[in-house]
N, C-alpha and C. Protein backbone atom coordinates (compact mmCIF):
# COMPACT_ATOMS: atom_id res chain seq x y z
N UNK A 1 -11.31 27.45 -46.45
CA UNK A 1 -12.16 28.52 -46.04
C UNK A 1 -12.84 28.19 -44.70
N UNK A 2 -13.52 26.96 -44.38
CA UNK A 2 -14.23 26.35 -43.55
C UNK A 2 -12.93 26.29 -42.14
N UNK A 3 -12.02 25.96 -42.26
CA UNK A 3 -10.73 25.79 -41.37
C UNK A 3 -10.23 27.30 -40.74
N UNK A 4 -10.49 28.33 -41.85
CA UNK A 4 -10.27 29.24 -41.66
C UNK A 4 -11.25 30.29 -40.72
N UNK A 5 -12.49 29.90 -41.22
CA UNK A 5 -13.63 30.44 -40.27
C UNK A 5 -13.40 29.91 -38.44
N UNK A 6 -13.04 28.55 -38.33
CA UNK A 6 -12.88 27.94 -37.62
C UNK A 6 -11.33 28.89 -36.56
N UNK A 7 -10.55 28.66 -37.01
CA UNK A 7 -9.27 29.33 -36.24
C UNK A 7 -9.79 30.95 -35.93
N UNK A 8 -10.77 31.60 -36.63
CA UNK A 8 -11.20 33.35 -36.44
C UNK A 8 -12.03 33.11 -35.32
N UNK A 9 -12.39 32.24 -35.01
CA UNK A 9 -13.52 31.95 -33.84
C UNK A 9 -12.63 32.16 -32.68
N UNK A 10 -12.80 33.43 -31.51
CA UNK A 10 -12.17 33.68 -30.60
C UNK A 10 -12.83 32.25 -29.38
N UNK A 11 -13.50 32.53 -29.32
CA UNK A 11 -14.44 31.62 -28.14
C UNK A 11 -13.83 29.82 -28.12
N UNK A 12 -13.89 29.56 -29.27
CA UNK A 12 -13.12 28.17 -29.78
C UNK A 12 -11.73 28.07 -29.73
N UNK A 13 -11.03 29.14 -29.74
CA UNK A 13 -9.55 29.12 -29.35
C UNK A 13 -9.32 29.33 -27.93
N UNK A 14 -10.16 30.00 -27.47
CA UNK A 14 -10.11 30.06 -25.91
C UNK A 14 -10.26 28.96 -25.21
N UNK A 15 -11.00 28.41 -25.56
CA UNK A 15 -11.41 26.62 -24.89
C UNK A 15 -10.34 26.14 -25.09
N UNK A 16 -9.54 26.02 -26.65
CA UNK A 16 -8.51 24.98 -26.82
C UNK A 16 -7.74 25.56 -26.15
N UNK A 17 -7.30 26.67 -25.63
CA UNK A 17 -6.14 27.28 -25.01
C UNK A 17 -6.39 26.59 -23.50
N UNK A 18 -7.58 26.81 -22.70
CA UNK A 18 -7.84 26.38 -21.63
C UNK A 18 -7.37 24.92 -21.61
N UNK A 19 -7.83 24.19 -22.47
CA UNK A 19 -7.95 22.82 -22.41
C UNK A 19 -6.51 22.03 -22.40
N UNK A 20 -6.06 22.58 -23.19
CA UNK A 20 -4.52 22.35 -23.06
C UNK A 20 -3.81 22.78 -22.25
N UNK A 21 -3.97 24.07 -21.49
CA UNK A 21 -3.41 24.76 -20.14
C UNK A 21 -3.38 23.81 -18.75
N UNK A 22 -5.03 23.22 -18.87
CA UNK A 22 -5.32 22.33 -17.84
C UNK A 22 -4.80 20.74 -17.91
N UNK A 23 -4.51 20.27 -19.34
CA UNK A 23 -3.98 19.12 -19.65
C UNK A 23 -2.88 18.88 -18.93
N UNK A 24 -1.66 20.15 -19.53
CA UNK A 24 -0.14 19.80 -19.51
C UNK A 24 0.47 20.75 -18.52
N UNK A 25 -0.18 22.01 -18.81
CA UNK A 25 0.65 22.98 -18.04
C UNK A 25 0.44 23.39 -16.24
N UNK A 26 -0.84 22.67 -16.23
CA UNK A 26 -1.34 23.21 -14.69
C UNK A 26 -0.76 22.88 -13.41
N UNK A 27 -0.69 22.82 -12.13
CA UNK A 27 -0.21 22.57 -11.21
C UNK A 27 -0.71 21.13 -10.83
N UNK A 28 -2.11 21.37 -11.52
CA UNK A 28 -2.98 19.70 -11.03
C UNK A 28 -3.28 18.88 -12.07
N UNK A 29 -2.36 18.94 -12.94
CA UNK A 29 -2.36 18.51 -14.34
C UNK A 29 -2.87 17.00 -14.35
N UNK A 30 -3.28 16.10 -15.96
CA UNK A 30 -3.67 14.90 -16.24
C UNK A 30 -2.75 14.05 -15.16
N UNK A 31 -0.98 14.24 -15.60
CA UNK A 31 -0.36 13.22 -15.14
C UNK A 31 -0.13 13.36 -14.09
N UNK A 32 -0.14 14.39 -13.07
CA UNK A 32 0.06 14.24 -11.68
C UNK A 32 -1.26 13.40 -10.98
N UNK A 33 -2.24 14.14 -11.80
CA UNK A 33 -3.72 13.17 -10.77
C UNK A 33 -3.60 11.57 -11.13
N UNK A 34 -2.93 11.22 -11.81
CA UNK A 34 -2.85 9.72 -12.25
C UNK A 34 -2.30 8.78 -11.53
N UNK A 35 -0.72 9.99 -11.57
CA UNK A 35 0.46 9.56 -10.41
C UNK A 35 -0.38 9.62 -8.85
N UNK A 36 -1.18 10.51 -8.50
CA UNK A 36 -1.32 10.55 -7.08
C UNK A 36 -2.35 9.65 -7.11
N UNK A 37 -3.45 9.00 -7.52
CA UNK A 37 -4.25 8.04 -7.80
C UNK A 37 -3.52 6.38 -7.70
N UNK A 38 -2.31 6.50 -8.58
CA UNK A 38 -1.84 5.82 -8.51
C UNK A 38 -1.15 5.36 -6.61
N UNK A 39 -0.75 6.54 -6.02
CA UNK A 39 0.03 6.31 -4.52
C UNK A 39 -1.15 6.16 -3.80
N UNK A 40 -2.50 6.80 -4.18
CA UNK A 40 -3.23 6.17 -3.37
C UNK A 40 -4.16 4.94 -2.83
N UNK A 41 -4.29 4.27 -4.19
CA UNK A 41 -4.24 3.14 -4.28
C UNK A 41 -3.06 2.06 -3.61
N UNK A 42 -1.78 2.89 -3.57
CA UNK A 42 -0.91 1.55 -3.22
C UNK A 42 -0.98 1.72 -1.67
N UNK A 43 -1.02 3.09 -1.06
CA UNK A 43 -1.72 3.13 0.14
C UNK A 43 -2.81 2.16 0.85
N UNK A 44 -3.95 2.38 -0.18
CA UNK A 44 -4.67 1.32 0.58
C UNK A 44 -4.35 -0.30 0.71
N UNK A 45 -3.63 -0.63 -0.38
CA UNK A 45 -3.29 -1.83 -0.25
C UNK A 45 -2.64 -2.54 0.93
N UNK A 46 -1.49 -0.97 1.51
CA UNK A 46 -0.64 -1.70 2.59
C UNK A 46 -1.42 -1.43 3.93
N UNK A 47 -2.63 -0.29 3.80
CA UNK A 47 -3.01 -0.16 4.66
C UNK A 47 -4.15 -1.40 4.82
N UNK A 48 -4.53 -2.28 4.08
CA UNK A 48 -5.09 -3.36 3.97
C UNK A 48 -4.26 -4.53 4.85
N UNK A 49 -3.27 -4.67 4.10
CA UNK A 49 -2.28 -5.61 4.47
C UNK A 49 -1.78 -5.32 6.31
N UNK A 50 -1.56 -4.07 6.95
CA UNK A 50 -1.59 -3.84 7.98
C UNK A 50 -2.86 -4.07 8.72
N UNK A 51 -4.52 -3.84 8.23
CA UNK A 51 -4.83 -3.89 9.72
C UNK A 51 -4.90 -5.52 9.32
N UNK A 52 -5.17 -6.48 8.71
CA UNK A 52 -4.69 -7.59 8.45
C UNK A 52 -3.75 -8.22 9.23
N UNK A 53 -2.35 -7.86 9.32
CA UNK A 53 -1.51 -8.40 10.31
C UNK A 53 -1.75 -8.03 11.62
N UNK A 54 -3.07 -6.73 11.72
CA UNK A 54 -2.60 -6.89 13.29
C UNK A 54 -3.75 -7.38 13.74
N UNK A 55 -4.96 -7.74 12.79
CA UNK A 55 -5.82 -9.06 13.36
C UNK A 55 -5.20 -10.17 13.64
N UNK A 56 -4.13 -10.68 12.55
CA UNK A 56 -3.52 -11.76 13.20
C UNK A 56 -2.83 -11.51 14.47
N UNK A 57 -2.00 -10.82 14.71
CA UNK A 57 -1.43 -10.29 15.67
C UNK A 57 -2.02 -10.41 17.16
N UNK A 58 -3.64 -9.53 16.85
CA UNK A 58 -4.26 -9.84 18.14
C UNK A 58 -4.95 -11.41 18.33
N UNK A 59 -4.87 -12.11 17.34
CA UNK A 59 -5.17 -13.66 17.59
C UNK A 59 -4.18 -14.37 18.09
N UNK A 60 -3.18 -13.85 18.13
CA UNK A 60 -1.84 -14.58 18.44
C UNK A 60 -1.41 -14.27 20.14
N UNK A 61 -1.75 -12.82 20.10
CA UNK A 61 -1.66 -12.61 21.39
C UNK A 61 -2.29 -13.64 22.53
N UNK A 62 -4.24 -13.42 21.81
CA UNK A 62 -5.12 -13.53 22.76
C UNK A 62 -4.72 -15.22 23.03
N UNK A 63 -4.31 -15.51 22.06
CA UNK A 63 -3.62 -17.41 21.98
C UNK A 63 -3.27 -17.62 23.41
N UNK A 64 -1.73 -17.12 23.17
CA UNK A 64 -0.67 -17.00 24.02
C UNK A 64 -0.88 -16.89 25.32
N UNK A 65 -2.03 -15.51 25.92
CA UNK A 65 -2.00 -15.30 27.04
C UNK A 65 -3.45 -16.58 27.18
N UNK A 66 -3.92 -17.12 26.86
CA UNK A 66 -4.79 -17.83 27.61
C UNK A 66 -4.85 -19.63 27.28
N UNK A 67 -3.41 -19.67 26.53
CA UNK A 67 -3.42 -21.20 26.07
C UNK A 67 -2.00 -21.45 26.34
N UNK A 68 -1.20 -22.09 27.35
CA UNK A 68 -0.42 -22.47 27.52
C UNK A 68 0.93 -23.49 26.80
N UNK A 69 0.47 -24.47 26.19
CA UNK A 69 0.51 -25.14 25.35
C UNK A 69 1.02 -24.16 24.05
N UNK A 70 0.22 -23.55 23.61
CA UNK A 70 0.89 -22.52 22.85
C UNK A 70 1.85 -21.95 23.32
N UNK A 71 1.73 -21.01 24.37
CA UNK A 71 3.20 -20.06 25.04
C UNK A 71 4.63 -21.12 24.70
N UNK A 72 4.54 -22.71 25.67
CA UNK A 72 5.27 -22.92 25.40
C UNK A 72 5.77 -22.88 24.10
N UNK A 73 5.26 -23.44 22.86
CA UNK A 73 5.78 -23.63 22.08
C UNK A 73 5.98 -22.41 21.32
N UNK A 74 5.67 -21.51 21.51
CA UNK A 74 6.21 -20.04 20.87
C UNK A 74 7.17 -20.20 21.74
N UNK A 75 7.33 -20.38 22.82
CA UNK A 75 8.95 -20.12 23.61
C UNK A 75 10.13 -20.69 23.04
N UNK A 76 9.31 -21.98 22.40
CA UNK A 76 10.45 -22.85 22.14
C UNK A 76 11.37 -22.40 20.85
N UNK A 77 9.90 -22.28 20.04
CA UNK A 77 10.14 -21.87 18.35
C UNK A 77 10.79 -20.44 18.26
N UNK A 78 10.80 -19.63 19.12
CA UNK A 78 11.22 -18.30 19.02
C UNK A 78 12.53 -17.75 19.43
N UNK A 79 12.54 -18.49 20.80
CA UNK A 79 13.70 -17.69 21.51
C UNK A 79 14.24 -18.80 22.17
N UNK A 80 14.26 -20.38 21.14
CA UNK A 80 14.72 -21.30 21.41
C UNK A 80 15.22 -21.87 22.91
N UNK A 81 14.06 -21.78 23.89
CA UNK A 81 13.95 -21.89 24.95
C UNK A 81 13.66 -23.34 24.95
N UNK A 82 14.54 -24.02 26.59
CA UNK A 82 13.96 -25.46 26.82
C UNK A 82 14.10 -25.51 28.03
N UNK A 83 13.53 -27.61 28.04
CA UNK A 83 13.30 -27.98 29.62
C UNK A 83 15.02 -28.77 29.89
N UNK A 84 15.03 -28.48 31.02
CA UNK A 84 16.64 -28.88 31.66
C UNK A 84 17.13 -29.89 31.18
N UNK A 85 16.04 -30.95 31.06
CA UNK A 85 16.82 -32.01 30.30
C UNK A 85 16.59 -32.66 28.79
N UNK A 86 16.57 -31.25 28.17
CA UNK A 86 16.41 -31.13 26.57
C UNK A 86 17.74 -31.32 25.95
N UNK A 87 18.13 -31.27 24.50
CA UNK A 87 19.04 -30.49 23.73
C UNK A 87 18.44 -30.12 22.51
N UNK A 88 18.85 -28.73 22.51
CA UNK A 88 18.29 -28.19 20.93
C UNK A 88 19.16 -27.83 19.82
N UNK A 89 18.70 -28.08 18.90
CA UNK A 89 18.99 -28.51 17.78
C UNK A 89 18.71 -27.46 16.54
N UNK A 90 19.96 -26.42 16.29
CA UNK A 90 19.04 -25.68 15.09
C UNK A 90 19.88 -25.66 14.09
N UNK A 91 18.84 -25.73 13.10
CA UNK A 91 19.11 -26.27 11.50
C UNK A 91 19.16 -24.94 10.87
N UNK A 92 20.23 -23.96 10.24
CA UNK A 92 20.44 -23.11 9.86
C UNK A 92 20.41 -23.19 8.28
N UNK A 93 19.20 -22.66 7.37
CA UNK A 93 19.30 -22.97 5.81
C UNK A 93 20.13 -22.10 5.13
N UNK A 94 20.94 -22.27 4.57
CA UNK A 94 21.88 -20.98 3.40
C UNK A 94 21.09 -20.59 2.11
């Protein structure tokens, strides 16, 4: 009887109708905001990880152009550059 009073209640079926409309059926539903929560989070991560590398980046630069000693040896290590009466030597790992 009590169950029954309950389901005659227009106002209380309307909510559950809403509530479930907005759960599963909506355009901006539970699982899409989860999923997009989810991409935006992984967003920030790489956008973390980027300006990150390009602090290093600009430390590496500012190195380079004002420490010599360095240049060379980025020359060397990079684009396996030498002095005339060198030989270089590269060790290729598989």
């Amino acid at each position: 009887m009590f169950l029954l009073k309950i389901l005659k209640n227009k106002y209380l079926l309307v909510v559950i109708g809403l509530v479930v409309w907005l759960l599963y059926f909506d355009r901006n539903d539970v699982f899409t905001q989860m999923e997009l929560i989810g991409k935006c989070n992984k967003l920030k991560t790489e956008r973390d990880y980027y300006i990150a590398e390009i602090e290093k980046n600009k430390h590496e630069i500012d190195e380079l152009q004002h420490n010599m000693k360095s240049l060379e040896t980025f020359a060397r290590e990079k684009y396996l550059m030498k002095k005339d009466n060198e030989d270089i030597f590269v060790f290729v790992q598989k």
